[in-house]
Structures are given as C-alpha cells and as structure tokens.
Protein backbone atom coordinates (compact mmCIF):
# COMPACT_ATOMS: atom_id res chain seq x y z
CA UNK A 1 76.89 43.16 16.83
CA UNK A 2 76.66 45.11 13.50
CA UNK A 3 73.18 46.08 12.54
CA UNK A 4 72.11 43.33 9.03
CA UNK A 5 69.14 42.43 8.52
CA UNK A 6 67.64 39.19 6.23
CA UNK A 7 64.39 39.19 4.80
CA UNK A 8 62.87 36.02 4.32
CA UNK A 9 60.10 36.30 1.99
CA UNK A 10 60.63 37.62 -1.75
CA UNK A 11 57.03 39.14 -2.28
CA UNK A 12 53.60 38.31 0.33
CA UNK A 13 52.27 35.05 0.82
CA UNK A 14 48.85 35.54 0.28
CA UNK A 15 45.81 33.20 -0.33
CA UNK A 16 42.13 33.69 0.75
CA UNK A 17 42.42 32.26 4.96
CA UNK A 18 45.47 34.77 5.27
CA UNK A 19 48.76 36.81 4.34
CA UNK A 20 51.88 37.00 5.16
CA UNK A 21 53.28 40.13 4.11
CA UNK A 22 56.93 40.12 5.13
CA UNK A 23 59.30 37.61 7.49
CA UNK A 24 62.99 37.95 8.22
CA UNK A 25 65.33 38.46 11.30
CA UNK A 26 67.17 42.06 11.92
CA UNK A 27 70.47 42.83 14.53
CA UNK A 28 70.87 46.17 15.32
CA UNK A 29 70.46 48.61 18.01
CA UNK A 30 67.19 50.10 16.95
CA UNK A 31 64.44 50.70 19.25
CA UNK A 32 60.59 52.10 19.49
CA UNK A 33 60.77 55.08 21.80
CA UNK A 34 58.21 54.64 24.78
CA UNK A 35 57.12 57.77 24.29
CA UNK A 36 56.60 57.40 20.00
CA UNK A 37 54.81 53.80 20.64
CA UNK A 38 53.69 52.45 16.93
CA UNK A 39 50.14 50.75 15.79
CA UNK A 40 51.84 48.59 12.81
CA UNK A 41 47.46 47.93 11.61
CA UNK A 42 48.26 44.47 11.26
CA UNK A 43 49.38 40.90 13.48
CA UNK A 44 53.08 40.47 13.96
CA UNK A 45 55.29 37.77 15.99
CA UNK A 46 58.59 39.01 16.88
CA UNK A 47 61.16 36.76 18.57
CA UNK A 48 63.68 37.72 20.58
CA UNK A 49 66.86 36.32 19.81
CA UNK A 50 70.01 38.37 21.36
CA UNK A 51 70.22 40.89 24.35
CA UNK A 52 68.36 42.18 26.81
CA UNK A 53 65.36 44.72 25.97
CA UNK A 54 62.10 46.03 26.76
CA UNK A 55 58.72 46.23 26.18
CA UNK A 56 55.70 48.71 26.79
CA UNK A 57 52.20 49.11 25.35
CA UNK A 58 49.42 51.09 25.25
CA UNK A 59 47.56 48.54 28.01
CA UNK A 60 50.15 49.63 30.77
CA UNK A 61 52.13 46.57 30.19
CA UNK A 62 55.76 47.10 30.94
CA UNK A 63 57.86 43.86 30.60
CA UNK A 64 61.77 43.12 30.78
CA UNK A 65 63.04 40.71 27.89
CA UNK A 66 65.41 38.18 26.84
CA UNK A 67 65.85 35.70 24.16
CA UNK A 68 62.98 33.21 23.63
CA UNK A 69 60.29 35.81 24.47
CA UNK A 70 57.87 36.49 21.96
CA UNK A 71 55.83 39.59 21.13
CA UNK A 72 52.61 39.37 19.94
CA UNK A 73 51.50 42.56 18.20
CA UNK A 74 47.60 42.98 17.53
CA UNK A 75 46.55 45.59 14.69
CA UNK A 76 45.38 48.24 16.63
CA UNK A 77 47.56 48.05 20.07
CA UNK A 78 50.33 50.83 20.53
CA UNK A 79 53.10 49.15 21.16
CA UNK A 80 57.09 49.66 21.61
CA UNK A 81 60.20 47.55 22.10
CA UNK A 82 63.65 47.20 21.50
CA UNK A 83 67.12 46.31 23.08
CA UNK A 84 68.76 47.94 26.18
CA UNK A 85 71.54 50.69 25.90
CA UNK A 86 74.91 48.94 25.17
CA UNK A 87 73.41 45.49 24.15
CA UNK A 88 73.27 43.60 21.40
CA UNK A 89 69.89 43.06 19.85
CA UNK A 90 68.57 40.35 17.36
CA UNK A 91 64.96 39.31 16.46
CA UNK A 92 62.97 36.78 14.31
CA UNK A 93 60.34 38.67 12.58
CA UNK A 94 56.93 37.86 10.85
CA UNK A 95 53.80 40.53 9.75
CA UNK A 96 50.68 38.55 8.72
CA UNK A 97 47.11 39.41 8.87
CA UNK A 98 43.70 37.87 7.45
CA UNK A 99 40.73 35.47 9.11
CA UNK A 100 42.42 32.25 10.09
CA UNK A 101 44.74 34.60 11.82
CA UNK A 102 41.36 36.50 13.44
CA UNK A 103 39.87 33.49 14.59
CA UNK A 104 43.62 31.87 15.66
CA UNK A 105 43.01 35.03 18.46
CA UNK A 106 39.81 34.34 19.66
CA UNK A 107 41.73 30.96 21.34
CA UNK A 108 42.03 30.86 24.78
CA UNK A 109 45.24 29.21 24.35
CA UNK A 110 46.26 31.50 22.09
CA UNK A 111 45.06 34.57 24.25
CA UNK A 112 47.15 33.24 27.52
CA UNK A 113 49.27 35.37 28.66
CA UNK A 114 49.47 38.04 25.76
CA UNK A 115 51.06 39.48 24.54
CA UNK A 116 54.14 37.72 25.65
CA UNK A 117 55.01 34.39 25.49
CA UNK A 118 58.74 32.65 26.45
CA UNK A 119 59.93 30.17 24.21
CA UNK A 120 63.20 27.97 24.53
CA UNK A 121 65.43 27.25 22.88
CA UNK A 122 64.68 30.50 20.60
CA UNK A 123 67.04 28.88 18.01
CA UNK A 124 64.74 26.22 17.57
CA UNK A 125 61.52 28.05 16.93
CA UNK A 126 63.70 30.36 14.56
CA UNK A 127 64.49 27.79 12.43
CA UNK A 128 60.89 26.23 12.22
CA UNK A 129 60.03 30.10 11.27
CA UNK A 130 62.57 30.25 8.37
CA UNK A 131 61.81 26.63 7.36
CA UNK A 132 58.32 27.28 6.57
CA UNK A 133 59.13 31.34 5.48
CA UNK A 134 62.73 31.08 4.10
CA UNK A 135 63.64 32.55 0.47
CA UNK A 136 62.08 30.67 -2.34
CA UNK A 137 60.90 31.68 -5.79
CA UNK A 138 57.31 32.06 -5.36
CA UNK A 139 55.24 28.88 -5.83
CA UNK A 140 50.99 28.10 -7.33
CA UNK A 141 48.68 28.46 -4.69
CA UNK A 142 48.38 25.45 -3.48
CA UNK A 143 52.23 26.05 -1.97
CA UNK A 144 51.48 29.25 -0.96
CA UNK A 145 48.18 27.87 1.16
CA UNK A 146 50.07 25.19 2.55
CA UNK A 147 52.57 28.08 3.76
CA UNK A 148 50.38 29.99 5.32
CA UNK A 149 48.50 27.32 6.90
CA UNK A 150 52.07 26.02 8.41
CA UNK A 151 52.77 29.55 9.76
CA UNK A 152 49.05 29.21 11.71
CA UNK A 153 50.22 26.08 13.06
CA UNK A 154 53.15 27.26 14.04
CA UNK A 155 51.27 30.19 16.39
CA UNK A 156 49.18 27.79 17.84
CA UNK A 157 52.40 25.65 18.61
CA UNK A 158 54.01 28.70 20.04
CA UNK A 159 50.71 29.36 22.02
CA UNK A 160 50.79 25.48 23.76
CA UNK A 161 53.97 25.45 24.46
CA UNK A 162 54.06 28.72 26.36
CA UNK A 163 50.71 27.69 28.56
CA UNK A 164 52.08 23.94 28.88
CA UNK A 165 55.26 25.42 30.78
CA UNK A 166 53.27 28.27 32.59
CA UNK A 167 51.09 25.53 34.01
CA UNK A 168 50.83 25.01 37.90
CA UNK A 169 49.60 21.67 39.33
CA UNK A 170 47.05 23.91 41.06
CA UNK A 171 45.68 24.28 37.79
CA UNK A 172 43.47 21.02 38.06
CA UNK A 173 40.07 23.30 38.90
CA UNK A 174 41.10 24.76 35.73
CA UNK A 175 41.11 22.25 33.06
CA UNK A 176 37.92 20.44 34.86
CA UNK A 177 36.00 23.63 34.76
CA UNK A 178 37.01 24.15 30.80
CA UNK A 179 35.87 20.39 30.42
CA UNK A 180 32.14 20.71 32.56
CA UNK A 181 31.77 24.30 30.75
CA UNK A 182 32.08 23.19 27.30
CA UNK A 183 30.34 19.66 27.38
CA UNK A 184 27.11 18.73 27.52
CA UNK A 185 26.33 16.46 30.31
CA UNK A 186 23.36 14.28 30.71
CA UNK A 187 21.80 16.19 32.39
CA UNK A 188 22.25 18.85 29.78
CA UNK A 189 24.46 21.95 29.85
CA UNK A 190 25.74 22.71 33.28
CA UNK A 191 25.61 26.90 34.32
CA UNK A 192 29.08 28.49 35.88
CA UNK A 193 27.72 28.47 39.20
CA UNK A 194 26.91 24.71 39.16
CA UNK A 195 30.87 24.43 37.89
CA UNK A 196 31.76 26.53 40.33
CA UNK A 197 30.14 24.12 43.10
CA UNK A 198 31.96 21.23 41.79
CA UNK A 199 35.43 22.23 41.25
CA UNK A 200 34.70 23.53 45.03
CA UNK A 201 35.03 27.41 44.92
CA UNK A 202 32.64 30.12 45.56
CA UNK A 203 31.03 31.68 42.53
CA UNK A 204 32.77 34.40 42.81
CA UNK A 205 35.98 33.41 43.70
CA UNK A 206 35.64 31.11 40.24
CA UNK A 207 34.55 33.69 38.20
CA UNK A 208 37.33 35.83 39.11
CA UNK A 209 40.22 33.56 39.24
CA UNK A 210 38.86 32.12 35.87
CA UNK A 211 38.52 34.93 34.14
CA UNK A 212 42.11 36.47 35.30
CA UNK A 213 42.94 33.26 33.31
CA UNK A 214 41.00 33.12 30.48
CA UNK A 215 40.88 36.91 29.88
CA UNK A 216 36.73 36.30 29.72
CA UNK A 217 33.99 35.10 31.91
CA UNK A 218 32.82 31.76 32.50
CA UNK A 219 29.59 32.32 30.68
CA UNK A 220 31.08 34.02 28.06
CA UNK A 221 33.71 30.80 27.64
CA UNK A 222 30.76 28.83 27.56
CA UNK A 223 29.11 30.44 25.26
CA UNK A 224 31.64 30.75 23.00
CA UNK A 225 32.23 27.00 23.22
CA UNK A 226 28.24 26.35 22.04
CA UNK A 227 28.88 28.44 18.88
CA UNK A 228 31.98 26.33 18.06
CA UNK A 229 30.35 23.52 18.10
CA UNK A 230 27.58 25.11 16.38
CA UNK A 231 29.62 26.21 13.43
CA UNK A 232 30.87 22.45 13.55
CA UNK A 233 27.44 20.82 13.62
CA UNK A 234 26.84 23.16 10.25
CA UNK A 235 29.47 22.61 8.72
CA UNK A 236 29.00 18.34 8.67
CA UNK A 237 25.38 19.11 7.95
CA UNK A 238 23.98 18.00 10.97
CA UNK A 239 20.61 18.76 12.52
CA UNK A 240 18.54 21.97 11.81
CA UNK A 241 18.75 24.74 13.91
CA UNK A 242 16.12 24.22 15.51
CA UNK A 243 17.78 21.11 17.12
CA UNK A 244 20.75 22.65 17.21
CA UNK A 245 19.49 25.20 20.45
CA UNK A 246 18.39 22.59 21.91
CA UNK A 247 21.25 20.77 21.71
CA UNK A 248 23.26 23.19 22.90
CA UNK A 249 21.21 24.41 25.73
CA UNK A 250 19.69 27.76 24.32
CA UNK A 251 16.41 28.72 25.38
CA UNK A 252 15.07 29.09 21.18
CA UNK A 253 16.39 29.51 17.60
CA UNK A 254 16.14 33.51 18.11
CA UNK A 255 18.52 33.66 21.32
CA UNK A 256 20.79 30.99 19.48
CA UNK A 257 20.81 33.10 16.20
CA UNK A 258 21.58 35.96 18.67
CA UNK A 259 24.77 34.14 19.89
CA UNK A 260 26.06 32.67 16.97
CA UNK A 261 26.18 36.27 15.10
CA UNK A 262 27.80 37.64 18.21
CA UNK A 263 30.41 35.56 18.10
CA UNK A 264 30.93 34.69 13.96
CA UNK A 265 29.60 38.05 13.02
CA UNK A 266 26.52 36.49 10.82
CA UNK A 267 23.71 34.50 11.01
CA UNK A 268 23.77 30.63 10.94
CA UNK A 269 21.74 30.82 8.04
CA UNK A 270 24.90 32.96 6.57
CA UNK A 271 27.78 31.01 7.92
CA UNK A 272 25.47 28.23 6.39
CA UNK A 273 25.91 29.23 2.73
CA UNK A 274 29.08 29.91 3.54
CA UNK A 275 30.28 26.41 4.34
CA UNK A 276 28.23 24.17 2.16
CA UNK A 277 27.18 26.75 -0.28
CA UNK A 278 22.96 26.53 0.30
C-alpha cells in the first residue's frame, strides 16, 4: 500500500472541557523504533486498520497487533508502534487533551485493560471517528463543544465495548462487589473485607484479584466512588457537608475534605464555587 495520509480536522477543536488538536488516518510503512520510544505530552487514540504490527512501552508492555486494536497513548508514557516488515500498515488517528479527557481516565471502564483495547469491525468505529471529526469549515462554539463532547462519548463507547466482550461469566463476584462497594446499604457503607465475605473470597484473595482488575484497591474504588457522589450531591445543591460525611460514611468533614481534594484536586468548598458559582 502506498504511504497517503488524510487529515481530518482543518485547525483544533478546542472549547473549555477539551481539545482536539489533530484527527486523520495515515498508510505507510512508518514505525517508532523500540529503542527511540516517543512521549507525544498529550492523549491520543490510534486505530489499527491494516497489517500486522507491534507495540511496546515504557511499562514493559509488549503486544502483537491487528486491525481493530486500539492504542491508547497517555501524555507522559513512552511509547512505540508501528507495522511489521513487509506489511501493509493503516491507522485511524486522533490527539486530544484537556479535563473531560482527564477525568474520562480516572474510569474504571475506561482504565480496563490499557492501553489496548480490540474493537470490531474497525471500519465501523472509523467511520463514527470521521463522522464526528471529518473536514468541515470550522463552526461557533456551540458546534465545536458538541464535537468534542461526541469524541468523549465516543472513548467511553470504545471503553464498554472492549470490557463488555472481555467479560467472563466468572465475572459475577465482580460486578456485585462494584455494586456493595459503591452503595450505601442500610446498614450504612459496607468495608472491603465485609464485600469480600459476601461475594465469598478471602480478603486477600479479593483484594488481589480485584485490583488486577480494576488497576486500584478496593478501598481506594470505594473511595473514589464517595467523592463522585460527593461532587454530585454539590453540584444539585444538596445537603451541607457536614451531612454529606455522614452520608457517605466518613468519620468527619476534615477526613472527607481530605478525600475529596485527593481525588478532585480542591476542596469541596472550591469545587463548590466552581459548580454553582458561591
């Protein structure tokens, strides 16, 4: 296959939850040199459309591909990939960085299995990419938003589909433990070693095998779960923070405000203002 590229996007898509700085699809026989890996700084999404490659980062992953896997670059990760010696190679391509983006991968669902996921048919999710990133003349912001905001919904689509078909019916002590983890019961918030008693492992057993899945520990899921329903609660107004530890099974308002800017970066009394401006 000749090498041609296509780029997608005239100028950035940018608005204040994100950017997307450049989209297209390339054929050619190029490759990143295992030995020269790259840190592009930013997110990118690269789909593999023709030929057989590889793929090697700075994490010790080594991984053989095909078309419908998907690369997930993160800023800061060395990374290299391309296609094999005497192969054709074609990707779908898309650079993008900013907070919904940030938050987009904080998600577990997101997180599984990066940074590769396998998605068929690849045609298909190339042409949802180029519907929503395809050349236009550059439209008011409100276009540009909903672009963006298509292109996160997109990830997260990508992201399902790849755990939906990596999922195992052995999975059921999963989903339960996600469920009695991030709900509070009536008897109030149940600790991982209760869930781990119910869903009928050891503790440690649980916290291993969940954690291999989750890429984090129960507690820390947990945790994380409180906050977002924190950030929720603040949003719609509801309840003072006060109630809001309580609530959501924290001890005070000081190790709650301890939490939240652990995992949002500021205060509640920040994110607050933020939100609902007061």
């Amino acid at each position: 296959m000749p090498k041609s590229s296509q780029s997608w996007l005239k100028s950035p898509l940018s608005c204040p939850i994100g950017t997307i700085w450049m989209a297209g699809q390339l054929h050619d026989k190029s490759t990143i040199p295992v030995d020269k890996m790259r840190i592009l700084g930013r997110s990118a999404l690269v789909l593999v459309l023709d030929g057989r490659g590889t793929y090697a980062d700075g994490s010790g992953i080594r991984a053989e591909l095909e078309p419908g896997d998907t690369i997930l670059v993160t800023p800061q990760l060395p990374h290299a990939y391309g296609g094999k010696e005497g192969t054709a190679w074609g990707q779908a391509y898309v650079v993008f960085s900013g907070p919904c983006f940030d938050q987009l991968h904080t998600a577990p669902v997101y997180r599984s299995h990066q940074p590769l996921w396998h998605l068929e048919p690849a045609e298909m999710w190339r042409q949802r990419m180029r519907d929503i990133l395809s050349p236009r003349s550059e439209a008011d912001p409100v276009e540009v938003l909903s672009r963006v905001g298509r292109f996160w919904q997109l990830l997260l689509d990508m992201a399902t589909t790849d755990a939906e078909a990596r999922r195992h019916p052995e999975d059921a002590w999963l989903e339960e433990s996600l469920r009695l983890l991030g709900e509070r019961h009536r008897e109030g918030w149940m600790n991982p070693r209760q869930v781990a008693r119910k869903v009928g492992l050891s503790y440690e057993s649980f916290r291993k095998r969940f954690s291999e899945r989750m890429d984090r520990a129960p507690g820390q899921y947990q945790q994380q779960r409180r906050v977002d329903l924190a950030c929720a609660a603040i949003y719609r107004g509801t309840g003072n923070f006060k109630q809001l530890a309580e609530e959501l099974g924290f001890c005070d308002v000081y190790h709650f405000s301890k939490a939240f800017r652990k995992q949002m970066g500021m205060p509640p009394s920040a994110y607050r203002r933020s939100v609902r401006g007061g």
